[in-house]
C-alpha atoms as a PDB file:
ATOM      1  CA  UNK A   1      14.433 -15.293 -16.698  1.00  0.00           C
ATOM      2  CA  UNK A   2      12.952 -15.391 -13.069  1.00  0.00           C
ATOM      3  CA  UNK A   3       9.548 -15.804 -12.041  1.00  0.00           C
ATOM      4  CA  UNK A   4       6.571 -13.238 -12.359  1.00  0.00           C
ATOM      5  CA  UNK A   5       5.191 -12.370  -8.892  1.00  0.00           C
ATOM      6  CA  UNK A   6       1.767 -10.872 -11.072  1.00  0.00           C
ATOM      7  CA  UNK A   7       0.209  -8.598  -8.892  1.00  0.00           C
ATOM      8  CA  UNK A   8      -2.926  -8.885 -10.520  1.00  0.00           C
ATOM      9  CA  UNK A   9      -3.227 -12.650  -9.997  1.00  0.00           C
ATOM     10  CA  UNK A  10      -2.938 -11.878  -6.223  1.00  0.00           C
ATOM     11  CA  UNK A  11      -5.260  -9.139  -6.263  1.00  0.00           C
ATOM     12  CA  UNK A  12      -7.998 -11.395  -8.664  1.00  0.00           C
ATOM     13  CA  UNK A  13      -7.945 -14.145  -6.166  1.00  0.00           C
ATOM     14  CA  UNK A  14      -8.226 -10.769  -3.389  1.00  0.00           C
ATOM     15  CA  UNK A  15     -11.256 -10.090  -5.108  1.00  0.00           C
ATOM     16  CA  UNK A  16     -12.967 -12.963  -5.150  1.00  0.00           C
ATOM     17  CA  UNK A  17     -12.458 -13.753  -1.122  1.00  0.00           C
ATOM     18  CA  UNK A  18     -13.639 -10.100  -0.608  1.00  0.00           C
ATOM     19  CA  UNK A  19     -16.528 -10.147  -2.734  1.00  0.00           C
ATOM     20  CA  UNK A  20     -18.125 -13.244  -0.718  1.00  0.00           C
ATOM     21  CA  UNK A  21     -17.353 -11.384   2.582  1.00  0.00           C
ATOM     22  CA  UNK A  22     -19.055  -8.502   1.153  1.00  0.00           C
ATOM     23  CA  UNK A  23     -22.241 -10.507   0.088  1.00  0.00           C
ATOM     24  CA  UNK A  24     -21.685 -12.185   4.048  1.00  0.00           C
ATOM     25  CA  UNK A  25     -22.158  -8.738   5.353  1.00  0.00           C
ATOM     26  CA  UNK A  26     -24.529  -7.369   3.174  1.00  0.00           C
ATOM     27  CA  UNK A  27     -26.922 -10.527   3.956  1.00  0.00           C
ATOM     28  CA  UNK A  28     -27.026  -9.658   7.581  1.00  0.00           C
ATOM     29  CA  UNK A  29     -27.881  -5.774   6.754  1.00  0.00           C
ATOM     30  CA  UNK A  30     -24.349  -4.011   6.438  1.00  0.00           C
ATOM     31  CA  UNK A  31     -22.980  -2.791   3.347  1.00  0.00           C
ATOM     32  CA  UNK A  32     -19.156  -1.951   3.688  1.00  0.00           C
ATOM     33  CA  UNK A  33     -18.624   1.256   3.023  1.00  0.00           C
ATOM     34  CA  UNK A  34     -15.483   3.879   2.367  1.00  0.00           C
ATOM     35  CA  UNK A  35     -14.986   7.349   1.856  1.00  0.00           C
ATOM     36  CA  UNK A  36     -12.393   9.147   0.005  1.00  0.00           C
ATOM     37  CA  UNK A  37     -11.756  12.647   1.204  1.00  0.00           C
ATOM     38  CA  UNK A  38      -9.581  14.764  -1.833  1.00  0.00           C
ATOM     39  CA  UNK A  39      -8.753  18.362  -0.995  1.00  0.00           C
ATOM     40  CA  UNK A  40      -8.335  19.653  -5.215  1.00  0.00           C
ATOM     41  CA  UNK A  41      -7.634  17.733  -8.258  1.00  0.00           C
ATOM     42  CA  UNK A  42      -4.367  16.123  -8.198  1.00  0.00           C
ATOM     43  CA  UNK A  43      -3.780  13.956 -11.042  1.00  0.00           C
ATOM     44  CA  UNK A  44      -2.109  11.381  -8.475  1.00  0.00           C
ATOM     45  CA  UNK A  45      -5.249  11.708  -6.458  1.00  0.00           C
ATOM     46  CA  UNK A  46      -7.612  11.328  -9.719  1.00  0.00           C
ATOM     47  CA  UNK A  47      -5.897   8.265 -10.590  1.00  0.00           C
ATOM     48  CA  UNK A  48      -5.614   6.536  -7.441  1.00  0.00           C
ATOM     49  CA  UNK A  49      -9.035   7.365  -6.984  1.00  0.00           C
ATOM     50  CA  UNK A  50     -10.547   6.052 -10.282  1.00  0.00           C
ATOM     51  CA  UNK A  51      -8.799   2.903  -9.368  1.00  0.00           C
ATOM     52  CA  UNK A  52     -10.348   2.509  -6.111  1.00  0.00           C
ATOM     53  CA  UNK A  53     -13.396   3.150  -7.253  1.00  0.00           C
ATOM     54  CA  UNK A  54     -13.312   0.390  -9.661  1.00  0.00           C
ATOM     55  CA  UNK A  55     -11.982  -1.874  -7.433  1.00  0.00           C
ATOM     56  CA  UNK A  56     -14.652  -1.177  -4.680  1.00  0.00           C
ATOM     57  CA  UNK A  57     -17.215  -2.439  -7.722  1.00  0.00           C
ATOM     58  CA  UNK A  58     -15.113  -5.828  -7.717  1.00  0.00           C
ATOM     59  CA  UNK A  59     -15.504  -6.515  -4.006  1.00  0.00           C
ATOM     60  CA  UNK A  60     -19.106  -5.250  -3.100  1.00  0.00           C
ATOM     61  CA  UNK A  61     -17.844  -2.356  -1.435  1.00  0.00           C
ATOM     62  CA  UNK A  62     -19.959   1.051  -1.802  1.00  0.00           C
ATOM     63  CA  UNK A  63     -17.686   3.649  -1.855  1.00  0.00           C
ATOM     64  CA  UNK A  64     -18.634   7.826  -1.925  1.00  0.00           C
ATOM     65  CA  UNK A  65     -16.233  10.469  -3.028  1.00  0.00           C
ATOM     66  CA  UNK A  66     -15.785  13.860  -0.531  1.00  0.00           C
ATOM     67  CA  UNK A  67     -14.394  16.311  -3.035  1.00  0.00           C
ATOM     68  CA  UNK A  68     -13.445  19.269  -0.985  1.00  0.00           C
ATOM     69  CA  UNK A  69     -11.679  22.363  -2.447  1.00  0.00           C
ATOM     70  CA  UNK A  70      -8.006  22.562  -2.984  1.00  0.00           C
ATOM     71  CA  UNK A  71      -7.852  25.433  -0.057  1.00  0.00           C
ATOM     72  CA  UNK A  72     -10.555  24.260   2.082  1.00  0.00           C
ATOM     73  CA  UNK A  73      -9.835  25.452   5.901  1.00  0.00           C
ATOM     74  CA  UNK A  74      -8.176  23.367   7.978  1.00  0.00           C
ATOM     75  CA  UNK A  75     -10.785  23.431  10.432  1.00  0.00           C
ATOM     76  CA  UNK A  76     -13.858  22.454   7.580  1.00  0.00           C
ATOM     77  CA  UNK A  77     -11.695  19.224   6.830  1.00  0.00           C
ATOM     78  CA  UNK A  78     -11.210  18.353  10.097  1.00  0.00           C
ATOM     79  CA  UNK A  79     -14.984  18.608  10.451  1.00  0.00           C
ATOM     80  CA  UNK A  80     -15.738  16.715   7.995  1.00  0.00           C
ATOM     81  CA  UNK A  81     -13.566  14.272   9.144  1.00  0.00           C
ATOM     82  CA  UNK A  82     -15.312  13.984  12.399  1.00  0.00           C
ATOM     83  CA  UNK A  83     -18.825  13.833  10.796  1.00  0.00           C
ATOM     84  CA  UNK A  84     -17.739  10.679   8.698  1.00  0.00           C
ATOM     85  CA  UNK A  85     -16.211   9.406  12.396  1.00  0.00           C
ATOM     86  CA  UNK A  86     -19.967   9.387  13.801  1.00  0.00           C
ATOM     87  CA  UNK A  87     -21.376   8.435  10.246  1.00  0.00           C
ATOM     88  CA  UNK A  88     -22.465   4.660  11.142  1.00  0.00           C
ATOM     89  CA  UNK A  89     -22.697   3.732   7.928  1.00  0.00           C
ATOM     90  CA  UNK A  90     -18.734   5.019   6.766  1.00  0.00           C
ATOM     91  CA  UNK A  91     -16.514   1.752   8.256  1.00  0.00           C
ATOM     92  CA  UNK A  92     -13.173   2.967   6.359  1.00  0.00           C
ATOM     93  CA  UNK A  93     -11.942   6.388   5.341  1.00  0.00           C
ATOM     94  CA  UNK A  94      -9.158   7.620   3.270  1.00  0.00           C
ATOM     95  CA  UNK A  95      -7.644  10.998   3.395  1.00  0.00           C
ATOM     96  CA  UNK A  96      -5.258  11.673  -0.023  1.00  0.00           C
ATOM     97  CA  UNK A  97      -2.039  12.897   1.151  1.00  0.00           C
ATOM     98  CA  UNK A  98       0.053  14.881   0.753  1.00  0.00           C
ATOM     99  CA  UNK A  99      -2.642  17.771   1.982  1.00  0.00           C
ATOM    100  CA  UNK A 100      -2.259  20.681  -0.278  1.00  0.00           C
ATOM    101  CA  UNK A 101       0.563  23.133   1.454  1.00  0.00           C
ATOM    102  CA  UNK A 102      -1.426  25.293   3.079  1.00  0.00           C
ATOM    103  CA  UNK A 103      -2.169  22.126   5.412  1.00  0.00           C
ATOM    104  CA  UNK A 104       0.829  19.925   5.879  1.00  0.00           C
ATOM    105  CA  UNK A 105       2.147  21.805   8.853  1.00  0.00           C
ATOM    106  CA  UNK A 106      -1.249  20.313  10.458  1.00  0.00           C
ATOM    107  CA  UNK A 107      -0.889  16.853   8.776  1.00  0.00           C
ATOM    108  CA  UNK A 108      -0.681  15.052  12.076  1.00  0.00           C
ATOM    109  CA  UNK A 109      -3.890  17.230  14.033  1.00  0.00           C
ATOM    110  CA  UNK A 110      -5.949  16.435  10.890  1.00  0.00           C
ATOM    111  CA  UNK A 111      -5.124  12.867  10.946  1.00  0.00           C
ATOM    112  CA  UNK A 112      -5.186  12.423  14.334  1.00  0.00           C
ATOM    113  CA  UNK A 113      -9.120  13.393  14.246  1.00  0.00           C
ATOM    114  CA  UNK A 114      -9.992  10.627  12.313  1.00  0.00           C
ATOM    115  CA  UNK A 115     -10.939   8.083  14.433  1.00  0.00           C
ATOM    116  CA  UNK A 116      -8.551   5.245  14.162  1.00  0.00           C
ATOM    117  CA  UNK A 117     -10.765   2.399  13.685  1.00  0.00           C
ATOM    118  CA  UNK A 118     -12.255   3.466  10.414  1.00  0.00           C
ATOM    119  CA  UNK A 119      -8.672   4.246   9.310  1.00  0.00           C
ATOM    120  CA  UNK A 120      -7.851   1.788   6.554  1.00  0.00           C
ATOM    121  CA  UNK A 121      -4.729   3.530   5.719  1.00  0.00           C
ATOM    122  CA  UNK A 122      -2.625   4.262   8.987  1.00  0.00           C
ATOM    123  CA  UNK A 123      -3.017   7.961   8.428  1.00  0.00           C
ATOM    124  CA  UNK A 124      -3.257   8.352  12.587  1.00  0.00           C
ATOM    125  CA  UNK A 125      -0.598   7.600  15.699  1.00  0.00           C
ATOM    126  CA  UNK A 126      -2.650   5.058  16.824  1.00  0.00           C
ATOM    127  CA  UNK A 127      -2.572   2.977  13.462  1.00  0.00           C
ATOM    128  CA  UNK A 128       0.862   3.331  13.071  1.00  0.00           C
ATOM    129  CA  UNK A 129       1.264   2.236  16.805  1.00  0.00           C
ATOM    130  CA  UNK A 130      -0.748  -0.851  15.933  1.00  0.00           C
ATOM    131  CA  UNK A 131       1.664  -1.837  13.573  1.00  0.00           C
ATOM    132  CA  UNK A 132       4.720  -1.585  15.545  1.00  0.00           C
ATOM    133  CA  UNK A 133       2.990  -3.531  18.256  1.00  0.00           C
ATOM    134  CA  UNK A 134       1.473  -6.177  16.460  1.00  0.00           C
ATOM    135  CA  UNK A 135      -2.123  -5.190  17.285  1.00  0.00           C
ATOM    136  CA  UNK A 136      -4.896  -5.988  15.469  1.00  0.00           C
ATOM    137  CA  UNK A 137      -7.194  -3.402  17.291  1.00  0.00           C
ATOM    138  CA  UNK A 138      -5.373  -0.404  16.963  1.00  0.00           C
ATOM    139  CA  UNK A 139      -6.500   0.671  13.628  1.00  0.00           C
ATOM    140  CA  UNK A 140      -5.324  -0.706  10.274  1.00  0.00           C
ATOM    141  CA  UNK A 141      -1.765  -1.271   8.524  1.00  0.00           C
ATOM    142  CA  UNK A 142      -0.522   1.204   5.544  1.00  0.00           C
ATOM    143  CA  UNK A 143      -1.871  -0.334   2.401  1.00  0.00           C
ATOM    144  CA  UNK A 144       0.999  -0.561  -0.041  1.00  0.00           C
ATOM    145  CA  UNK A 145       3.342  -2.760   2.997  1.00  0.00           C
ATOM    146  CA  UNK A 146       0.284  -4.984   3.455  1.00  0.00           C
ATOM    147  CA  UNK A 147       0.240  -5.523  -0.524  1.00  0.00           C
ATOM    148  CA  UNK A 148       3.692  -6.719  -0.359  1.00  0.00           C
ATOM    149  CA  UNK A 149       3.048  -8.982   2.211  1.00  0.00           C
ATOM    150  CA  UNK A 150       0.026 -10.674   0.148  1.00  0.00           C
ATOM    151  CA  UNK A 151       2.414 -11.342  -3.011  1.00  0.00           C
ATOM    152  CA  UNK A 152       4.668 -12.921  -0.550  1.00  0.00           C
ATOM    153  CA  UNK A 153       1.756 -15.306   0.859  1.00  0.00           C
ATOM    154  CA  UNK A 154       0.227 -16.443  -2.621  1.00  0.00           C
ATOM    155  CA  UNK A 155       3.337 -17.186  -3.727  1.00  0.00           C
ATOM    156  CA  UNK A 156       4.146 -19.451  -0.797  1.00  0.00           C
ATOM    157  CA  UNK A 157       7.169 -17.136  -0.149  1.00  0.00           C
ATOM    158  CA  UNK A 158       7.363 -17.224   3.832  1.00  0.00           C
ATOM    159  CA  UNK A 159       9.744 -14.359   5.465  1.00  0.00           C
ATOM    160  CA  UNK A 160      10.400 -17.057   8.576  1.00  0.00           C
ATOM    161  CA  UNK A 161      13.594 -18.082   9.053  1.00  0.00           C
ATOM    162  CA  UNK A 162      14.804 -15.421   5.964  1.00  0.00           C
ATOM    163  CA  UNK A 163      17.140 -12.682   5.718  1.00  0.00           C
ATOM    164  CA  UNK A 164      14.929  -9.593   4.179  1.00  0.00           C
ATOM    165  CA  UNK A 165      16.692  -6.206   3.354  1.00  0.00           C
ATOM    166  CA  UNK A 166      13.884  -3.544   2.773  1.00  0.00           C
ATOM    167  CA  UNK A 167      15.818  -0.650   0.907  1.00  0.00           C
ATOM    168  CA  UNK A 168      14.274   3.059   2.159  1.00  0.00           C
ATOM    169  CA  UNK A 169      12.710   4.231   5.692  1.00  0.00           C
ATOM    170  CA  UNK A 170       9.469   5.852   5.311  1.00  0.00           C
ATOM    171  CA  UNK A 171       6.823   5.559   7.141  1.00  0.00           C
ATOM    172  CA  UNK A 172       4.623   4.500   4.170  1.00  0.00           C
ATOM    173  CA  UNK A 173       6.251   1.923   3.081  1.00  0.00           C
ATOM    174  CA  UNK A 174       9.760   1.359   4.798  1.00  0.00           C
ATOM    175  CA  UNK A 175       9.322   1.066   8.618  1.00  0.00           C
ATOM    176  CA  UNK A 176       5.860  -0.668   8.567  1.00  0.00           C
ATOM    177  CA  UNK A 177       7.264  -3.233   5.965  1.00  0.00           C
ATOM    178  CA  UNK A 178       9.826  -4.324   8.138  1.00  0.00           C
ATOM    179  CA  UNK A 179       7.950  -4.690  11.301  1.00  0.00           C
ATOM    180  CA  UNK A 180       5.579  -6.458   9.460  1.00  0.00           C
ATOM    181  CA  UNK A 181       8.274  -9.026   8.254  1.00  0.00           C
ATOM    182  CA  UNK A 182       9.476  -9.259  11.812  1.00  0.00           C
ATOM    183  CA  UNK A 183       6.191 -10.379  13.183  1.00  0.00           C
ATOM    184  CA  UNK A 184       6.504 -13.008  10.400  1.00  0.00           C
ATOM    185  CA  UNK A 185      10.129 -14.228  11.732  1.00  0.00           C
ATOM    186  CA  UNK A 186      12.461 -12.938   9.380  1.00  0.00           C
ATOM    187  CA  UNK A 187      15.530 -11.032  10.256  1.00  0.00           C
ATOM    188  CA  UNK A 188      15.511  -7.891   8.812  1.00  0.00           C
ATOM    189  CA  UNK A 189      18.172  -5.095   7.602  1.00  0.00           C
ATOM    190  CA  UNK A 190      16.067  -1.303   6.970  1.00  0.00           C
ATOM    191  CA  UNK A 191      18.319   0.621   4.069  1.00  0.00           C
ATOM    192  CA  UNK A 192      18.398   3.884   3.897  1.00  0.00           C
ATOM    193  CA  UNK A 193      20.625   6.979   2.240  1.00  0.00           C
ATOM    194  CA  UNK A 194      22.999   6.848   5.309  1.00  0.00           C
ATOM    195  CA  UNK A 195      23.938   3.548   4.805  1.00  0.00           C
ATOM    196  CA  UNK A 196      27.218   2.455   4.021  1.00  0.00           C
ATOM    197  CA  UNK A 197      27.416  -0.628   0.955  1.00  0.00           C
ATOM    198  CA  UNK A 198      23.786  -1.037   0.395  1.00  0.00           C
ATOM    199  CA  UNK A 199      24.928  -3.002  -2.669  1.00  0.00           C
ATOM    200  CA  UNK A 200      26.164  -5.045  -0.886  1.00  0.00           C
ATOM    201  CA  UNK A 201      23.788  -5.426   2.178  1.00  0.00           C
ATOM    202  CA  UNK A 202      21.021  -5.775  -0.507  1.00  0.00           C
ATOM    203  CA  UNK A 203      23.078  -9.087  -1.956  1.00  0.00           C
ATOM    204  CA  UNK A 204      22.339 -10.923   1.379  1.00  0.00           C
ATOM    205  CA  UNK A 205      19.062 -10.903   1.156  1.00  0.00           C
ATOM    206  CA  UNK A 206      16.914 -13.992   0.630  1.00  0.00           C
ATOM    207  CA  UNK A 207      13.656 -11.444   0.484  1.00  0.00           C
ATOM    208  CA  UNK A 208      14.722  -7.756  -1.043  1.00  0.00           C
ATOM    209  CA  UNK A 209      12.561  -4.890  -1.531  1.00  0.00           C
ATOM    210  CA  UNK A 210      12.655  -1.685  -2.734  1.00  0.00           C
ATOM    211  CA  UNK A 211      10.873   1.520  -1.977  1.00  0.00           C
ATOM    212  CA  UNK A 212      13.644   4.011  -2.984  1.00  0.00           C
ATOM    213  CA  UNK A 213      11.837   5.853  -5.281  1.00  0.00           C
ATOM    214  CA  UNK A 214      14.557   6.372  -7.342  1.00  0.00           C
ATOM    215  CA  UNK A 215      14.247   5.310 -11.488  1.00  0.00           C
ATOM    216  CA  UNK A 216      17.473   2.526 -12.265  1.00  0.00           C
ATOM    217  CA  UNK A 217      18.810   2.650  -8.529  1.00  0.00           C
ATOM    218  CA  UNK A 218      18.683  -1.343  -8.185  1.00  0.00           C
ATOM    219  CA  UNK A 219      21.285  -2.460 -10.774  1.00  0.00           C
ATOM    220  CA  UNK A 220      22.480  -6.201 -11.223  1.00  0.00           C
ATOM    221  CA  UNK A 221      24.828  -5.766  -8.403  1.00  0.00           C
ATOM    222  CA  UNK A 222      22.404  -5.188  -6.282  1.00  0.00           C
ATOM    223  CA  UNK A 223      21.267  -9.161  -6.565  1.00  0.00           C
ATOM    224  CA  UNK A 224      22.207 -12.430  -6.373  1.00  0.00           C
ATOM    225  CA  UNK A 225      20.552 -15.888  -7.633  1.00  0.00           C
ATOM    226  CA  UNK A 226      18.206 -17.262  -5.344  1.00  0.00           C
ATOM    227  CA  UNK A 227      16.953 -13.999  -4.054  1.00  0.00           C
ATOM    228  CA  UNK A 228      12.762 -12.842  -4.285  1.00  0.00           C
ATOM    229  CA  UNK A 229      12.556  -9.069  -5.324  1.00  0.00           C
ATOM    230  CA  UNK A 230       9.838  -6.838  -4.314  1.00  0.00           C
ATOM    231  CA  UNK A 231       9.879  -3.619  -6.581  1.00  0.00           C
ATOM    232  CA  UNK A 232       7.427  -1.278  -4.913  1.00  0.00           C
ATOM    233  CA  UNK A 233       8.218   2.376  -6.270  1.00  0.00           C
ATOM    234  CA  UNK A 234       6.644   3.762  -9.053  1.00  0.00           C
ATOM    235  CA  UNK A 235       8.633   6.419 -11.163  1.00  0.00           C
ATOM    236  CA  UNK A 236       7.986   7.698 -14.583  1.00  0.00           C
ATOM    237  CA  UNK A 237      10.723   6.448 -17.567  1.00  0.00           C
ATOM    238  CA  UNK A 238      10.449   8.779 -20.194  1.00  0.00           C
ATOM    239  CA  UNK A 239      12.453   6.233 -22.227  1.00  0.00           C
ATOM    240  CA  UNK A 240      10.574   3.409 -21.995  1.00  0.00           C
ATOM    241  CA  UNK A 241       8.120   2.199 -24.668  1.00  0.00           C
ATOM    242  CA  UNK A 242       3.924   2.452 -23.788  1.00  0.00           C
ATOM    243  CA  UNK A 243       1.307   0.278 -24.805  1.00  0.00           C
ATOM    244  CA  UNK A 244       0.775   3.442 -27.104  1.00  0.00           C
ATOM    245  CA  UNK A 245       3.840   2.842 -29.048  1.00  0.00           C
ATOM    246  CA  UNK A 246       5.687   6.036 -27.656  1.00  0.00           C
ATOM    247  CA  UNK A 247       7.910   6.590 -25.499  1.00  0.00           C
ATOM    248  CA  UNK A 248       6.737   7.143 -21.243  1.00  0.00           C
ATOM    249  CA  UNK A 249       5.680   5.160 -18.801  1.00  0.00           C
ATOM    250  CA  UNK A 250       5.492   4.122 -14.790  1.00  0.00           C
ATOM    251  CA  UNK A 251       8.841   1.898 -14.141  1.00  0.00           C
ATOM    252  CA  UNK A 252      10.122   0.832 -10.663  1.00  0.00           C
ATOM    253  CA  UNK A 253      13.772   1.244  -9.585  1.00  0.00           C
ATOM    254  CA  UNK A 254      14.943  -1.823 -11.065  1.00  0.00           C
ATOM    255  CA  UNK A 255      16.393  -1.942 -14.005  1.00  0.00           C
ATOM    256  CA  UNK A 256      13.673  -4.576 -14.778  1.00  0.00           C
ATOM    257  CA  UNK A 257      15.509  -6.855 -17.299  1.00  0.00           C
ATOM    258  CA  UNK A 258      18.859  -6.756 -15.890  1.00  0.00           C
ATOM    259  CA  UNK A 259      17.317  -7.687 -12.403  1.00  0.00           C
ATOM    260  CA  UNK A 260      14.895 -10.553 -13.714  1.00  0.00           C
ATOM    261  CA  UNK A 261      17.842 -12.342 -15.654  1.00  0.00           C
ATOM    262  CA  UNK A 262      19.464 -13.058 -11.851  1.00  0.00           C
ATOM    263  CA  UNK A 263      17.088 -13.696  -9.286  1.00  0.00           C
ATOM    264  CA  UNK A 264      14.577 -16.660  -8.837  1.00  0.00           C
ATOM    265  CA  UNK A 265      11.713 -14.126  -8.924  1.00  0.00           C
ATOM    266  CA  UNK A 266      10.044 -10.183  -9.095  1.00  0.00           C
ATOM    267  CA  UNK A 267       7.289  -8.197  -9.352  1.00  0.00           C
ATOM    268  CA  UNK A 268       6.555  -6.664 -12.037  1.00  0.00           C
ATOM    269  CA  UNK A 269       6.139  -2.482 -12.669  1.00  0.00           C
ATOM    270  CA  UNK A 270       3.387  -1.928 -13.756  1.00  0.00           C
ATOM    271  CA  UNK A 271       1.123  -5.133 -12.542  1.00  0.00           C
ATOM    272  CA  UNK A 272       2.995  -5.948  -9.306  1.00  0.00           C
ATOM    273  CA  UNK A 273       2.838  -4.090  -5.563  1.00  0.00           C
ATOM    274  CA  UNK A 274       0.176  -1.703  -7.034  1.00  0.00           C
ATOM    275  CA  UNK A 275      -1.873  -4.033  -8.607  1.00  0.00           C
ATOM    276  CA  UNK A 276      -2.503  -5.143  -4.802  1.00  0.00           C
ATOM    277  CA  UNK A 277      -2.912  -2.463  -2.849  1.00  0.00           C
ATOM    278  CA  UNK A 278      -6.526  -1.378  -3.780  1.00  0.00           C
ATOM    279  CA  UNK A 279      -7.815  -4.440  -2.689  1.00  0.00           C
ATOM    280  CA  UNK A 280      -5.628  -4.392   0.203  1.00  0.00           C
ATOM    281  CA  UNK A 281      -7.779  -1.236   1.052  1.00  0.00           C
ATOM    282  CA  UNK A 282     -11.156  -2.848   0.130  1.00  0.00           C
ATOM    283  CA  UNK A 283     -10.016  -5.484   2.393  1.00  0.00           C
ATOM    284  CA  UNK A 284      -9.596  -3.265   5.422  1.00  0.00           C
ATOM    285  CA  UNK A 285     -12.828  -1.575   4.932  1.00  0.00           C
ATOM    286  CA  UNK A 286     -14.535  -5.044   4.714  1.00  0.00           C
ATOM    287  CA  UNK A 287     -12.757  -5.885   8.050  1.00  0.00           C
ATOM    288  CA  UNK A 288     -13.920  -2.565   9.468  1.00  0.00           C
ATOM    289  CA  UNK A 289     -17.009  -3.692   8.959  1.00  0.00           C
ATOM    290  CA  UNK A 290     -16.845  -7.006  10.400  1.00  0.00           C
ATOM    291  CA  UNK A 291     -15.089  -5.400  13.537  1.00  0.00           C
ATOM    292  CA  UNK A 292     -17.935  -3.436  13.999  1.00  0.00           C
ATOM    293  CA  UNK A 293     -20.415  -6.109  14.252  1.00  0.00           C
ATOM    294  CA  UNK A 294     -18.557  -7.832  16.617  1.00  0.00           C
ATOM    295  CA  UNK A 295     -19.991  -7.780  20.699  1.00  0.00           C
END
C-alpha cells in the first residue's frame, strides 16, 4: 500500500502558520478580511461556503457572506463588486462560479471588475496573467492548483528535475497547475481528451495528477511504481460505502485501491487536494493583507 499524502495534515500545519500571521496583522491594527459573494443557494456553493467559513475561524480571518439573489442584475453584482473593491477593510474576495445562466455570457466583464489584487481566486485576466508569468503582483493563483502544490512541499516531494503529467486543461485547475510546476523545474506533459495514449503518457510520470473529473477514469494502467499521484476531482460514487453505512459518497477518478497498491504515494478523496484548498484561500487573503501594508 503507498503512502497517504493527508490533506488535512497539510492544511493543520496551514493553519497554524496562518493563524500567527493573522494575530501579526491584527497586532498592528488590520484584521484580514474576505468576502464571499453567492448569487442563490447552490448546494455546491452552501457547502463550499460553510467550509470556508469554518476555516476562516481556524486562521483569524473575519470573513462576511454577500448573499445576493439567484437573478440579481448583472449590473447590481457588478456594483457590488466594485463597492467591496473600494471597501478598505475587504483584502480578498470570492465570487462562486459558475454565475447562475442568466450571467455566464458576462462571466469575464463581471470578473474583470473586481479589482485584481483582492482576488484570491484568479477569477480576473490579470490573475490568471500573473500565473503564467510568474508574478507575484498580478493578483493571486487559483486555489485548488496552489493546494496541490502545498501537498507536494510538506511532503518534501520537489517537481525539479521531474517528469509531471497533469491529466485535463482547464483553466481551474489544468493550465495553472502546470505552469506552476514549470516555475518549479519540472518538465511537464498537459493531458487532455484529444490526446492520443494518455495511459500511457500518464505511466511516465514521476509526479501525476488528475483533474479529469471523470469517476474510475485512472485505472492501474494508468501507473507505475515509483510514481506520486495527485487525485484532485471530486465526483459522487453512488456505490461506495459512507460513514453513514449506506451507500454514496465524494470519490476522485482513481479507482482508489487499485491505484494505491502501485505507486509510492496519493492523496486521498475525501481528505486530500480539498482538504487544502480553504486554507490555501485564507492564505491569500492573509497575504492580501500583508501586501497592502506594504510602502
Amino acid at each position: 500500500m503507498s503512502n497517504l499524502l493527508s490533506g488535512k495534515e497539510v492544511a493543520a500545519a496551514m493553519n497554524a502558520r496562518l493563524l500567527a500571521r493573522s494575530e501579526a496583522l491584527k497586532a498592528r491594527g488590520i484584521t484580514p478580511k474576505l468576502a464571499i459573494v453567492r448569487c442563490g443557494e447552490n448546494q455546491s456553493d452552501l457547502s463550499y461556503e460553510r467550509g470556508a467559513m469554518a476555516r476562516s475561524a481556524l486562521t483569524g480571518v473575519a470573513a462576511d457572506v454577500i448573499a445576493l439573489p439567484e437573478d440579481v442584475a448583472k449590473d447590481a453584482l457588478i456594483d457590488r463588486i466594485r463597492a467591496l473593491n473600494a471597501d478598505t477593510s475587504v483584502h480578498g474576495v470570492l465570487l462562486f462560479r459558475p454565475l447562475p445562466k442568466h450571467l455566464r455570457a458576462f462571466d469575464r466583464e463581471i470578473c474583470n471588475a473586481l479589482d485584481s489584487a483582492k482576488d484570491v481566486d484568479a477569477m480576473t485576466d490579470l490573475s490568471m496573467a500573473g500565473v503564467f508569468e510568474n508574478r507575484d503582483d498580478l493578483g493571486f493563483p487559483p486555489c485548488t492548483p496552489r493546494a496541490c502544490m502545498e501537498i507536494l512541499d510538506h511532503y518534501g516531494i520537489d517537481p525539479a528535475g521531474k517528469r509531471a503529467v497533469v491529466i485535463g486543461r482547464s483553466l481551474v485547475v489544468g493550465r495553472p497547475l502546470a505552469m506552476m510546476l514549470m516555475v518549479r523545474n519540472a518538465t511537464v506533459t498537459l493531458c487532455h481528451t484529444r490526446t492520443v495514449d494518455v495511459a500511457g503518457e500518464a505511466r511516465r510520470a514521476d509526479i501525476l495528477v488528475t483533474s479529469a473529473g471523470v469517476l474510475g477514469s485512472l485505472t492501474k494502467d494508468f501507473v507505475r511504481p515509483g510514481q506520486v499521484v495527485i487525485d484532485v476531482s471530486i465526483n459522487w460514487d453512488a456505490n461506495k460505502p459512507n460513514a453513514r453505512g449506506g451507500l454514496g459518497a465524494i470519490a476522485g477518478d482513481a479507482v482508489f485501491d487499485d491505484v494505491a497498491s502501485i505507486v509510492d504515494a496519493i492523496t486521498p478523496v475525501p481528505g486530500g487536494v480539498g482538504a487544502v484548498t480553504t486554507s490555501v484561500l485564507m492564505g491569500h487573503v492573509i497575504e492580501a493583507a500583508e501586501r497592502q501594508m506594504k510602502p
